[in-house]
N, C-alpha and C. Protein backbone atom coordinates (compact mmCIF):
# COMPACT_ATOMS: atom_id res chain seq x y z
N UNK A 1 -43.71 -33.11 12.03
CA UNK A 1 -42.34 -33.40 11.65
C UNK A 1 -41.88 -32.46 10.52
N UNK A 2 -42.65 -32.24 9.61
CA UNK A 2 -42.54 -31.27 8.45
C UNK A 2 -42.11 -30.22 8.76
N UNK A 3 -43.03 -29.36 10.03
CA UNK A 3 -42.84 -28.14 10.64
C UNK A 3 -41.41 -28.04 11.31
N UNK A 4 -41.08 -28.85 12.42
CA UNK A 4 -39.96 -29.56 12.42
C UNK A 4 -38.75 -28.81 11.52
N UNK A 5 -38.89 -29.46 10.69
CA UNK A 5 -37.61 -29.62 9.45
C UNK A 5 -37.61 -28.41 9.11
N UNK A 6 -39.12 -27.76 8.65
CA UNK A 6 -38.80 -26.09 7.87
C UNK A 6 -37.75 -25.40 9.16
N UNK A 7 -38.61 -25.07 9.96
CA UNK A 7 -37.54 -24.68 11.43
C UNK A 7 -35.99 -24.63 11.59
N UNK A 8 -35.87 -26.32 11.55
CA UNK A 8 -34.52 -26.52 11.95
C UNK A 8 -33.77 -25.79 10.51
N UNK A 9 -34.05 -25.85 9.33
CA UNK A 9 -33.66 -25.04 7.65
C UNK A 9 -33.38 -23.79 7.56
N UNK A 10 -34.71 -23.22 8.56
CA UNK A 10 -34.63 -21.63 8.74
C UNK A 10 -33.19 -21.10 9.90
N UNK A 11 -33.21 -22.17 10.98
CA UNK A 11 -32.40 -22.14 12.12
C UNK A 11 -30.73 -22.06 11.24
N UNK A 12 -30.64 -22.85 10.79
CA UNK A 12 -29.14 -22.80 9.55
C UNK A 12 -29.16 -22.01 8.96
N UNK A 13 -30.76 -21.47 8.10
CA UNK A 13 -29.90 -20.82 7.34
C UNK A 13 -29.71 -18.86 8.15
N UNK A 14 -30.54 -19.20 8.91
CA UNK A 14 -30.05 -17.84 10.10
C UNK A 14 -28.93 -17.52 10.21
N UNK A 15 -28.68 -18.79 11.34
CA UNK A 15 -27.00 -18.83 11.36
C UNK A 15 -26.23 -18.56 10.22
N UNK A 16 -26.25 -19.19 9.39
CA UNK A 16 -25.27 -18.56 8.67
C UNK A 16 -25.09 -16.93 7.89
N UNK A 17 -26.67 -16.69 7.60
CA UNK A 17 -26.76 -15.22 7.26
C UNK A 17 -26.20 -14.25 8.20
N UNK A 18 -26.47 -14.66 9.38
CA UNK A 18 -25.89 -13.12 10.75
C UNK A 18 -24.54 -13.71 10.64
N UNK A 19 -23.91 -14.73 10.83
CA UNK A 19 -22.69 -15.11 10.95
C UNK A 19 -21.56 -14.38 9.88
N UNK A 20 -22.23 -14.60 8.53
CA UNK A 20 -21.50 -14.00 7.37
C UNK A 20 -21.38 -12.71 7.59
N UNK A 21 -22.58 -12.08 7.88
CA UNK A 21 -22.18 -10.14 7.78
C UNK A 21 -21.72 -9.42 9.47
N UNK A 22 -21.56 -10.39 10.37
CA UNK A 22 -21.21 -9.98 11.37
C UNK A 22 -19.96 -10.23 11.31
N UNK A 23 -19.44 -11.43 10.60
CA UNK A 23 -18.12 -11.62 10.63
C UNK A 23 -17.59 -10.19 9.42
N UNK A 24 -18.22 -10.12 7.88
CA UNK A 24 -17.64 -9.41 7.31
C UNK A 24 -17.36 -7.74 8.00
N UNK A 25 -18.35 -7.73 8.67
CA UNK A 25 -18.43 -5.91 9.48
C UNK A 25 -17.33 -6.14 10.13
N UNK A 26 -17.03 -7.32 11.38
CA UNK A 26 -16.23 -7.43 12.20
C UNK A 26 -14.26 -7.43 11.52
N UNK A 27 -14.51 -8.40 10.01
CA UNK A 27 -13.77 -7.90 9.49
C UNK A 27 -12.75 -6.65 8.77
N UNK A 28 -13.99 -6.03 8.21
CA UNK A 28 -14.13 -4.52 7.88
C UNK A 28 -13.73 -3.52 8.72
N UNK A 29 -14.01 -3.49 10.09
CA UNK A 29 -13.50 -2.39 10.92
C UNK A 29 -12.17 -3.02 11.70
N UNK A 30 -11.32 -4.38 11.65
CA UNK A 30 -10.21 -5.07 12.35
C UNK A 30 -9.18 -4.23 10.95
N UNK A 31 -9.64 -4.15 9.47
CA UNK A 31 -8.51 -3.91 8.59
C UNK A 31 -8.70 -1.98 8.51
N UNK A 32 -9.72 -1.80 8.70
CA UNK A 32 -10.07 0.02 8.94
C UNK A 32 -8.65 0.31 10.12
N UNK A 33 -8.71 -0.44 10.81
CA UNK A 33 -7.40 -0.04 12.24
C UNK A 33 -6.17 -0.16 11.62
N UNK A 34 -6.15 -1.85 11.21
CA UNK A 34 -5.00 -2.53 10.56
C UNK A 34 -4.14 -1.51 9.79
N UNK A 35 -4.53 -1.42 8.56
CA UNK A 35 -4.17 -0.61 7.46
C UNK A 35 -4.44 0.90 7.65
N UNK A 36 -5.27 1.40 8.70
CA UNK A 36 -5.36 2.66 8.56
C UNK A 36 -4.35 3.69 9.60
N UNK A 37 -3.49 2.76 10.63
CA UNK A 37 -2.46 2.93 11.04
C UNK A 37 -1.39 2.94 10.76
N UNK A 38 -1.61 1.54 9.55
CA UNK A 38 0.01 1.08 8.91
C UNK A 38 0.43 1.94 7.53
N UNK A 39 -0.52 2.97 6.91
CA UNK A 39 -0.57 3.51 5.87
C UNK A 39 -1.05 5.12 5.93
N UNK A 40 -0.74 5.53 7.39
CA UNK A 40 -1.27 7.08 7.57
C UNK A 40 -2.63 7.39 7.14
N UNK A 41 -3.92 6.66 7.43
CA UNK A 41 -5.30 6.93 6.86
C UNK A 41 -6.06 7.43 8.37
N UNK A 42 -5.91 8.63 9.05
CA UNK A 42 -6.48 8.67 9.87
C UNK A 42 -8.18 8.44 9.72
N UNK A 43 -8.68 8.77 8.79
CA UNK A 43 -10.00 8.53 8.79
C UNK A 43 -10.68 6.91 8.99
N UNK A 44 -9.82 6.29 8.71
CA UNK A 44 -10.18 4.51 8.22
C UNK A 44 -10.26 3.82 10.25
N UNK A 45 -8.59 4.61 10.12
CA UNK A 45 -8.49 4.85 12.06
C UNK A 45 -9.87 5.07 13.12
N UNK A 46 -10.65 6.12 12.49
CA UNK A 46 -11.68 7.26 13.58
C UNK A 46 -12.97 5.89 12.97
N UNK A 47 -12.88 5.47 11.98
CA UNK A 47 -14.35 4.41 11.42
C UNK A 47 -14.22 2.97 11.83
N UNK A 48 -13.04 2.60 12.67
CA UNK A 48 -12.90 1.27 13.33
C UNK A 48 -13.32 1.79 14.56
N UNK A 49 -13.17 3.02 15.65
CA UNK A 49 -13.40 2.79 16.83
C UNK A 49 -14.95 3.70 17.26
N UNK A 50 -15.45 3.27 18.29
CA UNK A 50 -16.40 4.52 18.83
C UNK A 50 -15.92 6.02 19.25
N UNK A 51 -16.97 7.00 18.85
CA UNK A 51 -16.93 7.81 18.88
C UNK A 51 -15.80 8.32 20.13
N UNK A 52 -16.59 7.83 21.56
CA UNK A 52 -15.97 8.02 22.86
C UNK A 52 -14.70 7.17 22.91
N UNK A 53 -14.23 6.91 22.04
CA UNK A 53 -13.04 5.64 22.70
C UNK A 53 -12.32 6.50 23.56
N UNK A 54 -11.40 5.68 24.51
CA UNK A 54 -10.00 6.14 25.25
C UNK A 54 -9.51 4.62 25.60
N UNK A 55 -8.23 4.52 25.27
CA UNK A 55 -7.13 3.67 25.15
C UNK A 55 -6.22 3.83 26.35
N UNK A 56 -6.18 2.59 27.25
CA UNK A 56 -5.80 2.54 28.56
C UNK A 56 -4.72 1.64 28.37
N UNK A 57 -3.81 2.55 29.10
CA UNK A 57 -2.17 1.36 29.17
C UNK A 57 -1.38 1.56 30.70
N UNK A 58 -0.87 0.58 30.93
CA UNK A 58 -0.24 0.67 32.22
C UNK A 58 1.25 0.83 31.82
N UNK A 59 2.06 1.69 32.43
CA UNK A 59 3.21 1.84 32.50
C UNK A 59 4.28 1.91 33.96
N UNK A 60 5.04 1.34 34.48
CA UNK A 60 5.74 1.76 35.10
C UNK A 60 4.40 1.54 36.89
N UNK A 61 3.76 1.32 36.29
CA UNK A 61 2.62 0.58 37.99
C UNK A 61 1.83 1.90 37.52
N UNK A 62 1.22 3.12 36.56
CA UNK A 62 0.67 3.94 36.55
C UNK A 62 -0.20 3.44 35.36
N UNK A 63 -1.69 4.12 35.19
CA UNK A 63 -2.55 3.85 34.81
C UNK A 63 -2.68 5.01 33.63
N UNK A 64 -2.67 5.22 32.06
CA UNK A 64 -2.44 6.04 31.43
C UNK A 64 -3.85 6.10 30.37
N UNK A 65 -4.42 7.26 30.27
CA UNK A 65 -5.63 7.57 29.40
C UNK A 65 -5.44 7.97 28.35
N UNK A 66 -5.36 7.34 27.13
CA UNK A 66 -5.48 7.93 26.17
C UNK A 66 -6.91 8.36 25.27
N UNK A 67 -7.11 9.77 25.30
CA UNK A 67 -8.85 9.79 24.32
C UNK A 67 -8.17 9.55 22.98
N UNK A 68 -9.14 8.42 21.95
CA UNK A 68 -9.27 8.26 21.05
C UNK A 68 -8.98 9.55 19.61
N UNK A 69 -9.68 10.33 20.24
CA UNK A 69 -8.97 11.70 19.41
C UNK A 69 -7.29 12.21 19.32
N UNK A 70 -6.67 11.89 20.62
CA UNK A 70 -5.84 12.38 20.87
C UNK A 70 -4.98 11.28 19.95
N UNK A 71 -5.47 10.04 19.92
CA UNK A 71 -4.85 8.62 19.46
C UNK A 71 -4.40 8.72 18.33
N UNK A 72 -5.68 9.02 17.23
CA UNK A 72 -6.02 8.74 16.05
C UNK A 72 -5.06 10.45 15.62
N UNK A 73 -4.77 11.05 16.02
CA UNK A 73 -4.25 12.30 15.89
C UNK A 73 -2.57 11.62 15.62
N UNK A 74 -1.96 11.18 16.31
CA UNK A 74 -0.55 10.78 16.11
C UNK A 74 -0.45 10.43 14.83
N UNK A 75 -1.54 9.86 13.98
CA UNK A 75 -1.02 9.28 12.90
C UNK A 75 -1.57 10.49 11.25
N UNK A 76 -0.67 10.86 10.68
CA UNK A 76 -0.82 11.72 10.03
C UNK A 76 -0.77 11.10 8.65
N UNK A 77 -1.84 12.03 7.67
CA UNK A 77 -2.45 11.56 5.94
C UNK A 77 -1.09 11.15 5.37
N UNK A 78 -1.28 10.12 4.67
CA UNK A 78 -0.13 9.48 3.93
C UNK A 78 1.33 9.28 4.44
N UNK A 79 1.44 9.06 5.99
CA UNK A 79 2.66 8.99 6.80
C UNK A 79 2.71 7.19 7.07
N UNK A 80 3.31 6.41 5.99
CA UNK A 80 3.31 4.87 6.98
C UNK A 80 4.49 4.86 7.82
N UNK A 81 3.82 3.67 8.07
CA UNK A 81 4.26 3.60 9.48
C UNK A 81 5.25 1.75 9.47
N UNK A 82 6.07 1.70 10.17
CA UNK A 82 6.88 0.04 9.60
C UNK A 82 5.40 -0.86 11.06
N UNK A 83 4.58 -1.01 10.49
CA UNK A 83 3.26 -1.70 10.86
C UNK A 83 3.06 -2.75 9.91
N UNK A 84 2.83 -4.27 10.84
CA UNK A 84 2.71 -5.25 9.78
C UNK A 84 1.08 -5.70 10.91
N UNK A 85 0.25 -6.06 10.14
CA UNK A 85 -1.10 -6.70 11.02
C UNK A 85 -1.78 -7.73 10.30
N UNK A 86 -2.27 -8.45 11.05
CA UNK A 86 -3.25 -9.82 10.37
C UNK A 86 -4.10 -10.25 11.34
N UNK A 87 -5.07 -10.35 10.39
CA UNK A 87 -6.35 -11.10 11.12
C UNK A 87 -6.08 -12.38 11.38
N UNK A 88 -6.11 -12.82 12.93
CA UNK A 88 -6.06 -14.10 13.12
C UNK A 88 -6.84 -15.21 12.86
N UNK A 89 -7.86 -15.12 13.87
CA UNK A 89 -9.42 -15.01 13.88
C UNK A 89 -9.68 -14.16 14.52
N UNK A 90 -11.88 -14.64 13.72
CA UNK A 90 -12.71 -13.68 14.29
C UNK A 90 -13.34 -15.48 14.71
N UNK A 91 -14.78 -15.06 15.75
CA UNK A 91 -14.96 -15.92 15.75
C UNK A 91 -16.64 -15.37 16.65
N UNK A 92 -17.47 -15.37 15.79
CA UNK A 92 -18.85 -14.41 16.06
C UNK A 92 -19.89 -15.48 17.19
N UNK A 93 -20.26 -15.13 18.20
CA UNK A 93 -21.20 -15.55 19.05
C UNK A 93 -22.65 -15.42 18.53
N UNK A 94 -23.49 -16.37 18.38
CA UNK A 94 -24.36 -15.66 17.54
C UNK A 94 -25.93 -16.37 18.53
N UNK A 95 -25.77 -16.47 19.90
CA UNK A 95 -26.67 -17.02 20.37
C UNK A 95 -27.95 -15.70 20.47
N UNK A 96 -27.57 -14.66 20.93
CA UNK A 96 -28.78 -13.90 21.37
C UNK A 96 -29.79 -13.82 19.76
N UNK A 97 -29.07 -13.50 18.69
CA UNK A 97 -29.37 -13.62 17.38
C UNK A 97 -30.20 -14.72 16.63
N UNK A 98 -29.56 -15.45 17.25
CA UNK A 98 -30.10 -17.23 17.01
C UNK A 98 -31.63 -17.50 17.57
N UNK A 99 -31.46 -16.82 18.99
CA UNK A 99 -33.05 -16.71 19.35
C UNK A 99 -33.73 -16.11 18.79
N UNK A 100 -33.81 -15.48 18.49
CA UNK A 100 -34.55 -13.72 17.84
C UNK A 100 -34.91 -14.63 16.17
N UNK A 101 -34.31 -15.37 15.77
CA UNK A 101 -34.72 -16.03 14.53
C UNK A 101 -35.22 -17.09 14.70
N UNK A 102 -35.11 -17.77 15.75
CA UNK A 102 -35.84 -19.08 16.26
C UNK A 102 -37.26 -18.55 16.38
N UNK A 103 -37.54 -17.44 17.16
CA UNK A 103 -39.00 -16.97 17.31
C UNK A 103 -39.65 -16.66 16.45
N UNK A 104 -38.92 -15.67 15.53
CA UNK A 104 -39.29 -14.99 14.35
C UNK A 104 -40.17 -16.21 13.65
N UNK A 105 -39.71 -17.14 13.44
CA UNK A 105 -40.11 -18.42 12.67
C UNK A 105 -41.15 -18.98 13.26
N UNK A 106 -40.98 -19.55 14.76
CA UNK A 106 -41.77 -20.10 14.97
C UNK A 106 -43.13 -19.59 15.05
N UNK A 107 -43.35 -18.38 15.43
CA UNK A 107 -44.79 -17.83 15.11
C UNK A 107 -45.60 -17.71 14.02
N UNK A 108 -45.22 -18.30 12.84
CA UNK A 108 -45.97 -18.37 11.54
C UNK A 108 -46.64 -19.65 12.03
């Protein structure tokens, strides 16, 4: 029962450790876009997305590619922009994680 309890202690306090810095990263790169669009920071722009991005929009029944370079290029150093953004939620899945610390533990 003892063993038990350490477990289920470690299981919380898991969760909450990956939860906190996955949410703060997840935070961190939602305001890198946010603000780095709404305030001409192309660099803050290129550190929210992957390297390869391309940005897909439909127009008019046609299918339109945008590469990420080409994206992050429209917005020029110290040019804002009338951009207002907010984090709604985030809201972090943390099962594959959750296992991986369930095991971690239980093998002592």
């Amino acid at each position: 029962m003892k063993n038990l309890f350490v477990v289920f202690l470690c299981l919380i306090s898991c969760e909450i450790v990956l939860a906190q810095s996955d949410k703060d990263q997840i935070t961190e790169t939602l305001l890198d876009y946010i603000e780095g669009t709404a305030n001409g920071q192309p660099e803050r722009i290129k550190n929210a997305f992957h390297k390869d991005l391309n940005l897909y929009s439909i127009s008019n029944d046609t299918l339109g590619i945008t590469s990420g370079k080409k994206y992050i290029g429209y917005f020029k150093e110290g040019q804002k922009r009338d951009r207002v953004g907010k984090i709604v939620s985030i809201d972090v899945a943390l099962y594959q994680k959750y296992e991986k610390c369930v095991l971690k533990h239980i093998k002592h």
